[in-house]
Protein backbone atom coordinates (compact mmCIF):
# COMPACT_ATOMS: atom_id res chain seq x y z
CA UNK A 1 48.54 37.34 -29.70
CA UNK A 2 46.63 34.97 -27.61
CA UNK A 3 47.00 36.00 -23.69
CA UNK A 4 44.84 34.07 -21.20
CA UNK A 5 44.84 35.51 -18.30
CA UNK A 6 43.40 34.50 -14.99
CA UNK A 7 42.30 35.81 -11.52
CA UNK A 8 42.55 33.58 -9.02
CA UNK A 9 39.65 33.15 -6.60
CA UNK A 10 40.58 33.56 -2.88
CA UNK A 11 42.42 31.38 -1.28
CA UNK A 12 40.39 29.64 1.14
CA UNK A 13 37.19 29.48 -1.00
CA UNK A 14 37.97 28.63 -4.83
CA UNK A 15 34.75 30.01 -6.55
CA UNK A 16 32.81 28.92 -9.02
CA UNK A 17 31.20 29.86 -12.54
CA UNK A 18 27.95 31.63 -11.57
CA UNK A 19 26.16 29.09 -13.83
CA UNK A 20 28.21 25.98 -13.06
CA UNK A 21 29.28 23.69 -9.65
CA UNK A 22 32.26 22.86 -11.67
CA UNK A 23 35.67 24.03 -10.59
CA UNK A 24 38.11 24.22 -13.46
CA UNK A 25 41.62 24.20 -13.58
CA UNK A 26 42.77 27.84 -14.74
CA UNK A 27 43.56 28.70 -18.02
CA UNK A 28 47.25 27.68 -18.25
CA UNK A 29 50.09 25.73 -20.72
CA UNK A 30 49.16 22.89 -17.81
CA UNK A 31 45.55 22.87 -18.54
CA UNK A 32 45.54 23.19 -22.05
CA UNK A 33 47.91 20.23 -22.37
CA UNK A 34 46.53 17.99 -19.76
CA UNK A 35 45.89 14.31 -20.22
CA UNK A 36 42.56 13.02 -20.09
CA UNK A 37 41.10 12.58 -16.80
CA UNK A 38 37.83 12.01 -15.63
CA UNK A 39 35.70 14.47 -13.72
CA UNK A 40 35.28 12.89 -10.40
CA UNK A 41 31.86 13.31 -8.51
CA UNK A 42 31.33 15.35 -5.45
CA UNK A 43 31.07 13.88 -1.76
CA UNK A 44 27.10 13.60 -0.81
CA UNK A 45 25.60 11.85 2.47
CA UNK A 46 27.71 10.13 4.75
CA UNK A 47 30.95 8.11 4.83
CA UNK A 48 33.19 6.57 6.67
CA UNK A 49 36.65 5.38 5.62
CA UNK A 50 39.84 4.72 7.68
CA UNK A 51 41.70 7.63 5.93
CA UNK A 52 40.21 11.16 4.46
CA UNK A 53 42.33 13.17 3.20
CA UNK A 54 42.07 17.05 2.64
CA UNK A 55 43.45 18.08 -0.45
CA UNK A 56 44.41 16.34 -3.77
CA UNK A 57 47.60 18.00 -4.07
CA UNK A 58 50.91 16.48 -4.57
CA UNK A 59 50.91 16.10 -0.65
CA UNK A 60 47.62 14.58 -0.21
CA UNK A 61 48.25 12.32 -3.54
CA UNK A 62 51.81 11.43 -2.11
CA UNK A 63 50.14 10.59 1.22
CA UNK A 64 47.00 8.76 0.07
CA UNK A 65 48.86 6.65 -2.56
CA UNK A 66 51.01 5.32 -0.09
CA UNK A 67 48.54 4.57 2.37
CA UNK A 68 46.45 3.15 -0.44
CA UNK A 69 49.06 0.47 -1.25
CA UNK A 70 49.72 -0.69 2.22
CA UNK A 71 45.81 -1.52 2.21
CA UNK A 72 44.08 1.50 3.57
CA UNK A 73 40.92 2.73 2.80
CA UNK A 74 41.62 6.30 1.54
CA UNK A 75 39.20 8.84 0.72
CA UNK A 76 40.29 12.29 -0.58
CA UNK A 77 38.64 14.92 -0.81
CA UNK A 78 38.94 18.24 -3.31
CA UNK A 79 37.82 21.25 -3.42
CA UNK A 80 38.22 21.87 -6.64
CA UNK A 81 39.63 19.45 -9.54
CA UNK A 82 42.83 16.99 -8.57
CA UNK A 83 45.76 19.71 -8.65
CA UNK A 84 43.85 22.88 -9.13
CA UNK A 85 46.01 24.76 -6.65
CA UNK A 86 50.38 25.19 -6.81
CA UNK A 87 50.43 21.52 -7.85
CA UNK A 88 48.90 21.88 -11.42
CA UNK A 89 50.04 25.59 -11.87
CA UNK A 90 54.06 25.45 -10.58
CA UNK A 91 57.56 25.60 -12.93
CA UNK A 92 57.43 21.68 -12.69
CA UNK A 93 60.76 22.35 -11.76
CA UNK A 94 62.59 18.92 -9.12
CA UNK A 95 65.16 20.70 -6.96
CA UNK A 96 66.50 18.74 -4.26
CA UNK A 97 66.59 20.42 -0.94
CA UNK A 98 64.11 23.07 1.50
CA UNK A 99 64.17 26.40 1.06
CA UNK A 100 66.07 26.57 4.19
CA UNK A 101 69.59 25.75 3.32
CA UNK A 102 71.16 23.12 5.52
CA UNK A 103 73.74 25.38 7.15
CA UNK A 104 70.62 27.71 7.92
CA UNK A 105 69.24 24.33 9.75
CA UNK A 106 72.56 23.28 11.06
CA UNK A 107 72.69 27.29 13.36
CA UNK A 108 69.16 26.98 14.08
CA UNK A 109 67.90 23.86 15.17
CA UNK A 110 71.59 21.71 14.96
CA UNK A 111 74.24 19.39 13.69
CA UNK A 112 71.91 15.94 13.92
CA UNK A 113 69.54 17.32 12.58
CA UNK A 114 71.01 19.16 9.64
CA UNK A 115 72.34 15.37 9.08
CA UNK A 116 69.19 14.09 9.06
CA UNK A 117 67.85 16.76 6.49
CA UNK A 118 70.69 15.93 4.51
CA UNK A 119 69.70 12.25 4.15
CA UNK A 120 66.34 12.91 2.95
CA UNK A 121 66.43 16.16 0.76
CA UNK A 122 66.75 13.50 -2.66
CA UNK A 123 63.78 11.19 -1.85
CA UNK A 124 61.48 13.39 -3.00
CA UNK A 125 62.49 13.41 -6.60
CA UNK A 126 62.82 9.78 -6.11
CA UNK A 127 59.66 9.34 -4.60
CA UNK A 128 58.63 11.41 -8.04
CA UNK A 129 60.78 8.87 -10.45
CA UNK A 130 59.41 5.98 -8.98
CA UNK A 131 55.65 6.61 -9.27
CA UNK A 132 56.21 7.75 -13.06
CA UNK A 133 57.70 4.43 -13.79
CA UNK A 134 55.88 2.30 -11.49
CA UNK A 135 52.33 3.82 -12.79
CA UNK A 136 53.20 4.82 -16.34
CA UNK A 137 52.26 8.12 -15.84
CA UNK A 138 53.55 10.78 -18.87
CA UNK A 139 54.34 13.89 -17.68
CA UNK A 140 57.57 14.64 -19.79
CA UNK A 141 60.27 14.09 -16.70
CA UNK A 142 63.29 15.12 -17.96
CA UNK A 143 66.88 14.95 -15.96
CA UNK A 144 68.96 17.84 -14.53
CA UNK A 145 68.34 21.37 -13.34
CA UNK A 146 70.81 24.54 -13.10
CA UNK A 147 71.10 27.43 -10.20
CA UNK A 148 72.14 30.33 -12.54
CA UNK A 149 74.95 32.90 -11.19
CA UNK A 150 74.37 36.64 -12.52
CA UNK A 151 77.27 37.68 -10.56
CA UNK A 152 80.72 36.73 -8.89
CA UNK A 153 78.78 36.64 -5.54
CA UNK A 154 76.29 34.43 -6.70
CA UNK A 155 79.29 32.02 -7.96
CA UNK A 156 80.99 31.96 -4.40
CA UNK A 157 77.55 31.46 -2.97
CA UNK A 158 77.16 28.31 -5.56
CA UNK A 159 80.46 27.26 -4.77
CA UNK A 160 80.05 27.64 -0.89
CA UNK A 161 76.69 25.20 -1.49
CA UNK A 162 78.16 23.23 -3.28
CA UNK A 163 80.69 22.08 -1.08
CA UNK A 164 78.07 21.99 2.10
CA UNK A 165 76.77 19.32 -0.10
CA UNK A 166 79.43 17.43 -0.40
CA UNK A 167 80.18 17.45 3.67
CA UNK A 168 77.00 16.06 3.92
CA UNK A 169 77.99 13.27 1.48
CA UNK A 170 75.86 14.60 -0.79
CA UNK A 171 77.77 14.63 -4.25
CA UNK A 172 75.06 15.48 -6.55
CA UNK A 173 76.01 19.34 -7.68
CA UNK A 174 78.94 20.29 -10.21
CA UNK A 175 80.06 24.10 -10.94
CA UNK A 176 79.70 25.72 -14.67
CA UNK A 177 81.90 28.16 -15.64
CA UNK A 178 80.75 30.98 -17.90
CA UNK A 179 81.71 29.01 -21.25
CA UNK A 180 79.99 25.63 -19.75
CA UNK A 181 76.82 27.19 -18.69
CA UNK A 182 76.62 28.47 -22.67
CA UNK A 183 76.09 25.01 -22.95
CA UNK A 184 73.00 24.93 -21.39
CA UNK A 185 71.84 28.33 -21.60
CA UNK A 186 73.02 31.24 -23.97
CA UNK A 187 72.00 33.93 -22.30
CA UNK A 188 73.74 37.33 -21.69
CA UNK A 189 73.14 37.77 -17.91
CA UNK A 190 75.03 34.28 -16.78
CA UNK A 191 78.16 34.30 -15.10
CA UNK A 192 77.94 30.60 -14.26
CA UNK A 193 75.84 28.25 -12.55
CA UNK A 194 75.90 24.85 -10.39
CA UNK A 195 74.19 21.68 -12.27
CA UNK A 196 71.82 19.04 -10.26
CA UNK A 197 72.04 16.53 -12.60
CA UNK A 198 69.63 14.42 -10.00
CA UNK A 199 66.97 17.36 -10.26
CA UNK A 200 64.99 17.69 -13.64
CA UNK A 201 61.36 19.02 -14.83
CA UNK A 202 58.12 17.91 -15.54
CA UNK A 203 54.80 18.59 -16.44
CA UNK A 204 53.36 19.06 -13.22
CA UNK A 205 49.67 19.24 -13.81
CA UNK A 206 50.09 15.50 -15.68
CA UNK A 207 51.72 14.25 -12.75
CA UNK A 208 49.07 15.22 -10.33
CA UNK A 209 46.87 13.63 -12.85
CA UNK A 210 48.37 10.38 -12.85
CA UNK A 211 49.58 10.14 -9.57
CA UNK A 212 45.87 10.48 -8.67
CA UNK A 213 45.01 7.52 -10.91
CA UNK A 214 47.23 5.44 -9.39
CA UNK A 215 45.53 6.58 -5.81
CA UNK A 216 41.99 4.80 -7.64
CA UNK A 217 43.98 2.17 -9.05
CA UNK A 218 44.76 0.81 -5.41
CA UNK A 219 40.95 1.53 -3.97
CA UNK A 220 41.05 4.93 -3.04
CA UNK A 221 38.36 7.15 -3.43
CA UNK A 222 38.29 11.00 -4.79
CA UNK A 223 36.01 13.38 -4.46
CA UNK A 224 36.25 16.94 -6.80
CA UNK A 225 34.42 19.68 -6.42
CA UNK A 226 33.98 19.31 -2.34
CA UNK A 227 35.73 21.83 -0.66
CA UNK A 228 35.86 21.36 3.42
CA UNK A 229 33.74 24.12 4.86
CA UNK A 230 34.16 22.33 8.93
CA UNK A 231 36.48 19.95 10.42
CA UNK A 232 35.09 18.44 13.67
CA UNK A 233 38.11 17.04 15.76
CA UNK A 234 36.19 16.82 19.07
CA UNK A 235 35.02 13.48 19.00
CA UNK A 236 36.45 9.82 19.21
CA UNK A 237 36.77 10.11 15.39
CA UNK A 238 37.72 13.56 12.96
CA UNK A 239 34.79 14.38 11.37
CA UNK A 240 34.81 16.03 7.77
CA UNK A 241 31.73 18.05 6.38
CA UNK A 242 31.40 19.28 2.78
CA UNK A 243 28.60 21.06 1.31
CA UNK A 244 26.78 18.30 0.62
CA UNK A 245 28.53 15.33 2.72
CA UNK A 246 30.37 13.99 5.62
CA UNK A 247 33.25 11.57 6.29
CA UNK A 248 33.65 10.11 9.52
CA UNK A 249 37.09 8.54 9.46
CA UNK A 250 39.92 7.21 12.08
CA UNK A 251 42.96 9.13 10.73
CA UNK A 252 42.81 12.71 9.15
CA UNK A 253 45.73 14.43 7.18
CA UNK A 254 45.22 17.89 6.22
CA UNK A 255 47.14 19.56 3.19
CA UNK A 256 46.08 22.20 1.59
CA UNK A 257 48.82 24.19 1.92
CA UNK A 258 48.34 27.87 0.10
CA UNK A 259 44.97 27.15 -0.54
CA UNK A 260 43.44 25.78 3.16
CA UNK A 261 42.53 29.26 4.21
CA UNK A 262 40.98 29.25 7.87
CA UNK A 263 39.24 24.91 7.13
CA UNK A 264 41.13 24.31 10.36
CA UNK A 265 41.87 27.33 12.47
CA UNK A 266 44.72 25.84 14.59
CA UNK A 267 46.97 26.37 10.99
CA UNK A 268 45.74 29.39 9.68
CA UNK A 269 47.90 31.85 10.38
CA UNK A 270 51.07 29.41 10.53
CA UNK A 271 52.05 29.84 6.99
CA UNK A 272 51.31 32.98 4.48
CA UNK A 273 50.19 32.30 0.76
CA UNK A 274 52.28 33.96 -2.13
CA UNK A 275 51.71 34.45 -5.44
CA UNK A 276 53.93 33.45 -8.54
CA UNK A 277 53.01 34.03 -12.02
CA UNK A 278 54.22 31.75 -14.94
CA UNK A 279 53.97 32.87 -18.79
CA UNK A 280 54.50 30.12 -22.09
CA UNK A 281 55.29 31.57 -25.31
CA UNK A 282 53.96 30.02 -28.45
CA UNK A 283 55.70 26.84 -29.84
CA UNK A 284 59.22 27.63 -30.57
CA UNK A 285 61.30 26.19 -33.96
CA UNK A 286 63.65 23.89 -33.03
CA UNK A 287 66.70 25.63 -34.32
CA UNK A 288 65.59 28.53 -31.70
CA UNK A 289 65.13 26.33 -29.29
CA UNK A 290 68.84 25.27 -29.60
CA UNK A 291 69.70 28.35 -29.94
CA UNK A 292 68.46 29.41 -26.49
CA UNK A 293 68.85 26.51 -24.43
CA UNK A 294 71.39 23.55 -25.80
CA UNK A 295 70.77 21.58 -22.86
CA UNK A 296 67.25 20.04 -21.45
CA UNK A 297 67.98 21.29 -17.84
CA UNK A 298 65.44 23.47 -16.00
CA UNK A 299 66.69 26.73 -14.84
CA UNK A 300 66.46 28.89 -11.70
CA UNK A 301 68.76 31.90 -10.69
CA UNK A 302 69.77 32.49 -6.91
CA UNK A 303 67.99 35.86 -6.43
CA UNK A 304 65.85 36.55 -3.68
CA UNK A 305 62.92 37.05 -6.23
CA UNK A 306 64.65 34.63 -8.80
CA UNK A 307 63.45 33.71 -12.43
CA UNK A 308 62.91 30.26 -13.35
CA UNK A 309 62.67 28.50 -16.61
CA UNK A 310 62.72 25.45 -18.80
CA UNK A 311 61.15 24.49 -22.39
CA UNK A 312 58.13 22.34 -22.59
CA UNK A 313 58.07 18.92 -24.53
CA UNK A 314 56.41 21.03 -27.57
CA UNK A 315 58.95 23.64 -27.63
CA UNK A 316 57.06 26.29 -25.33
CA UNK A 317 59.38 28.75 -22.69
CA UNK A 318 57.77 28.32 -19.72
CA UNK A 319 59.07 31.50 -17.64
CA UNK A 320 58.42 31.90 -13.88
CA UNK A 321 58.76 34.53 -11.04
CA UNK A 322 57.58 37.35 -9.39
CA UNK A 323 56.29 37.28 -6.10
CA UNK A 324 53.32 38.81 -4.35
CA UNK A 325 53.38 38.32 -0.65
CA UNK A 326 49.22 37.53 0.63
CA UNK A 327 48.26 35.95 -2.53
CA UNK A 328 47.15 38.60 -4.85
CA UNK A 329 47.98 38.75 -8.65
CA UNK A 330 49.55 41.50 -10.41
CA UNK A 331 47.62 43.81 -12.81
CA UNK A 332 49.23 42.08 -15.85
CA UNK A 333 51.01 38.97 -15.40
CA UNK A 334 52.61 39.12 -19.30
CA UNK A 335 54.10 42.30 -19.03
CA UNK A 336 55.56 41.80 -15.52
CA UNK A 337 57.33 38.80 -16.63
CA UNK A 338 58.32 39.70 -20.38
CA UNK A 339 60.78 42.10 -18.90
CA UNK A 340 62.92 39.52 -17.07
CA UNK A 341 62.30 36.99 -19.87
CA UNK A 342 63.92 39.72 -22.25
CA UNK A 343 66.68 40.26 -20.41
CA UNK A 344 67.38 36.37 -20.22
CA UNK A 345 66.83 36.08 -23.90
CA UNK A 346 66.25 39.41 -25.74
CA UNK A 347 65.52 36.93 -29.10
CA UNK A 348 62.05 36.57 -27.63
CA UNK A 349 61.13 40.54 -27.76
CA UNK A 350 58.34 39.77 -29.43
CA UNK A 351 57.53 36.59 -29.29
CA UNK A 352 53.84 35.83 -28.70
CA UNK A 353 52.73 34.90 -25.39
CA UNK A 354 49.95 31.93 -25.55
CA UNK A 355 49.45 31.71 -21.80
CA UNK A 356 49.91 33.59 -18.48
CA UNK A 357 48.54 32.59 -14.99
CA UNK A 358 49.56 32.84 -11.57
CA UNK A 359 49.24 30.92 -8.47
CA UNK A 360 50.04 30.60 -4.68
CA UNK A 361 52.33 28.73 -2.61
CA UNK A 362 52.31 28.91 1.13
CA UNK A 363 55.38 30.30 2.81
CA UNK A 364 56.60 29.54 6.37
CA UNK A 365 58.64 32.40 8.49
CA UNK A 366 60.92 29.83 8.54
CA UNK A 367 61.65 28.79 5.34
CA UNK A 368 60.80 24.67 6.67
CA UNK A 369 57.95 22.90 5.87
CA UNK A 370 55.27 22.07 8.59
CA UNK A 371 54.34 19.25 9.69
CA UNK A 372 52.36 17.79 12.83
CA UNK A 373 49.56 17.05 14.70
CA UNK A 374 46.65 18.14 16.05
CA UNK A 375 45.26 15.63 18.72
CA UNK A 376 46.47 11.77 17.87
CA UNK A 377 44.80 11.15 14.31
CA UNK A 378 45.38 14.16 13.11
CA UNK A 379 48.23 15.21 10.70
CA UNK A 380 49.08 17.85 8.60
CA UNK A 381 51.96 19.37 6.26
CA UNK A 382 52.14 22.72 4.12
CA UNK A 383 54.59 25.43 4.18
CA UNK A 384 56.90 24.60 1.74
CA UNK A 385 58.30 27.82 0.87
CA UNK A 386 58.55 27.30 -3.11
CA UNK A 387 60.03 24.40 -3.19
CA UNK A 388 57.13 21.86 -2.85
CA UNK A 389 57.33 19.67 -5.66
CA UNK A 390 59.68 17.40 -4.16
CA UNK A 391 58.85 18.57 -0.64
CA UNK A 392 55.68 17.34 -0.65
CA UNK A 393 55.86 13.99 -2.02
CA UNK A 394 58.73 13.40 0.72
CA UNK A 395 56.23 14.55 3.72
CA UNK A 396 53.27 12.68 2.36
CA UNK A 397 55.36 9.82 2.59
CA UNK A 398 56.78 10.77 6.33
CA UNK A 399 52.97 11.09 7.06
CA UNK A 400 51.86 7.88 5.68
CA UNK A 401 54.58 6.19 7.84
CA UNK A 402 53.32 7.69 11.35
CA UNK A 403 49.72 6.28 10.15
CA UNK A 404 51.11 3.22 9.69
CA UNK A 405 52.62 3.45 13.21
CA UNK A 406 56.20 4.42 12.23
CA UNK A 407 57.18 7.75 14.21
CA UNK A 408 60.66 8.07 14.06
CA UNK A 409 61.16 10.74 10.83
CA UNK A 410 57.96 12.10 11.20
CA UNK A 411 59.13 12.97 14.80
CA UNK A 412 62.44 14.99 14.04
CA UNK A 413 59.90 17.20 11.45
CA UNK A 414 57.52 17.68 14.04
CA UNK A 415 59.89 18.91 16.68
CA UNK A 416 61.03 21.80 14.75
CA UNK A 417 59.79 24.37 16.29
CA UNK A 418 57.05 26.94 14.56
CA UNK A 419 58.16 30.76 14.23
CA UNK A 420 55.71 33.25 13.95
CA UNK A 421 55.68 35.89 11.11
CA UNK A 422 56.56 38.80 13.17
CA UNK A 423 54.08 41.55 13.74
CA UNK A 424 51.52 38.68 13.45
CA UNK A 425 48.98 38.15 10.13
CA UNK A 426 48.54 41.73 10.16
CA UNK A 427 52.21 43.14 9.63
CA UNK A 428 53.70 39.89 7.54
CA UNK A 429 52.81 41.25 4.64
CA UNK A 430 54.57 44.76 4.95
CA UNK A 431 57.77 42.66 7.01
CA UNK A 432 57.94 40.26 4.09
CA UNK A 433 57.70 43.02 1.60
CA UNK A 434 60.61 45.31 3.26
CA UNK A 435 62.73 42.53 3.31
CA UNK A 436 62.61 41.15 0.26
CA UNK A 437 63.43 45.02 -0.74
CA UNK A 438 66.57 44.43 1.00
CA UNK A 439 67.42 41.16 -0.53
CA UNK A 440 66.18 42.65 -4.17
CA UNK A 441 69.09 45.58 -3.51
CA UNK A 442 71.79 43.06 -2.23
CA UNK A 443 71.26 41.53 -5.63
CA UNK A 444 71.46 44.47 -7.17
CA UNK A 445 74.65 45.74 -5.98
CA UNK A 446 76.09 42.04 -6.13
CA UNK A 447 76.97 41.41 -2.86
């Protein structure tokens, strides 16, 4: 059995090899499959462009590529390699929607602008389907994903979102029963399910990849290997200073979501990172494959600490979940997940494991993604609670538009106010913990 496992560096510094100032990707599936891609040279001396960006994420890709092809001179810089953090390491998974459900942002912030949520939750994924076509860029998208029911709770719950959905005019989700979700998944522990058939998988590292092509393609300019150790905002102008280099620049966006640590202090302690772990089993044979899953959706169930799953262009299960509120990694990320994975699919007992890694996403207390700014040039967004593959690419285009002098969605975003993690960075790691205790027993007990 091969099982590569990897610890991840701490968040706000990503170290490197003792005898290298190369950053590599960690050993996943992602990494092992990538597409070629150069290795991009680090910032040294000084710059100036009209636009750095911090982070090349899907965020700061989404954001930079569509400033790039208005015209804008874009710089962005990396810490690491081009989607080294959640964006290169996630369950590639396209669900439509926030975290926070939209009755959740109807009772807390109101009706116009749960409307307005509404009428944007889909352009992310087609934000995502346009760049693959538009730039060519393979990354094995796929159509549809599934929200599987365990128990009769769960199916009222998928049924109840469902038809909040629909009042929004959003017509998008259809209900399995037991005998129809078979057809996607044969799996013991399903009750049911609900069916995006406007969500769908990827590979996400390959879409980072290309999507940062495209960025160079239209004149941008990125820089690996150069992680932010000061942001000056003082001045005139945001100032950005590297290790070896500086950009002087008249617009700054900031996204580095799990992985900014304390680069600008105003957003440290808005957001908390957490850790998910991912496993792929060696290539499956075909007639397993069909055996297991019938359909080509991606799967997720609606537990608090869900499972999520989908097979890989080669035939791989790529199995997700687990959470670690703070960031750290469990002991052993293959056993951790093979018990869940059996219980979805007890054929795979002992199927070999080729990969296992983990990585964080950055979670807000309030489930919402956060966006803003800090003085007038400069922006950021992060938080996205898990669900930032589509997320992202929607608020890096929000934030491109208030560059480009356009306010009016980036406004509604950054009026929602930010909640604190109660008990402050010390006690949101024990709050977060006890509560997804009581979530984890709700589950349990199935109601």
């Amino acid at each position: 059995m091969m099982n590569m496992m990897h610890r991840e560096p701490e968040m706000n510094a990503p170290a490197t090899d003792a005898n290298s100032s190369e950053i590599s990707h960690v050993n996943s599936y992602y990494a092992a499959s990538a597409n070629p891609a150069p290795e991009r040279p680090p910032l040294r001396g000084a710059h100036r462009h009209d636009v750095c960006v911090i982070g090349a994420g899907y965020s700061g890709l989404s954001a930079g590529l569509h400033l790039a092809e208005k015209g804008h001179d874009v710089a962005i810089l990396e810490g690491a390699r081009v989607g080294w953090g959640a964006s290169g390491r996630n369950g590639g998974q396209i669900v439509n929607g926030l975290n926070a459900s939209l009755d959740t942002i109807a009772k807390r912030y109101g009706a116009d602008t749960a409307r307005f949520v509404a009428g944007v939750v889909q352009e992310g994924g087609e934000i995502i389907r346009k760049r693959v076509r538009s730039y060519d860029i393979r990354c094995d998208l796929r159509d549809g994903n599934i929200f599987a029911a365990l128990t009769g709770a769960h199916m009222r719950e998928l049924e109840k979102r469902r038809d909040l959905w629909a009042g929004y005019g959003l017509h998008n989700m259809e209900m399995l029963d037991a005998a129809e979700m078979r057809q996607h998944v044969v799996s013991p522990l399903y009750k049911g399910g609900l069916i995006d058939r406007s969500g769908g998988h990827l590979h996400p590292l390959n879409l980072a990849l290309g999507e940062a092509a495209a960025v160079e393609a239209n004149g941008g300019t990125i820089f690996e290997n150069s992680r932010v150790v000061r942001v000056d905002l003082s001045g005139a102008s945001p100032s950005v200073f590297t290790r070896d280099g500086q950009i002087s620049c008249k617009t700054l966006i900031v996204c580095g979501n799990a992985y900014l640590g304390d680069t600008v202090p105003p957003l440290t302690n808005r957001v908390m990172p957490v850790s998910t772990q991912m496993l792929a089993t060696r290539p499956l044979d075909a007639d397993l494959v069909r055996s297991l899953m019938p359909g080509e959706a991606c799967v997720e169930d609606v537990r608090y600490i869900l499972d999520y799953f989908r097979m890989s262009a080669d035939n791989r299960l790529l199995f997700g979940g687990g959470t670690v509120y703070g960031g750290s990694d469990p002991r052993d990320i293959e056993a951790k997940l093979r018990r869940n994975m059996n219980k979805v699919f007890p054929q795979l007992k002992d199927v070999e494991v080729d990969f296992a890694w983990s990585g964080n996403f950055a979670l807000s207390f309030s489930r919402v993604p956060q966006i803003g700014r800090l003085g007038n040039n400069t922006y950021f967004a992060y938080g996205y609670s898990g669900h930032g593959v589509t997320g992202s690419h929607l608020f890096g285009r929000i934030i491109s538009e208030a560059v480009n002098g356009d306010l009016s969605r980036f406004d509604v975003f950054a009026a929602l106010k930010w909640i604190p993690f109660p008990g402050g960075q010390l006690l949101r790691v024990p709050y977060s913990v006890m509560g997804s205790w009581w979530y984890a027993l709700r589950d349990k007990l199935g109601v």
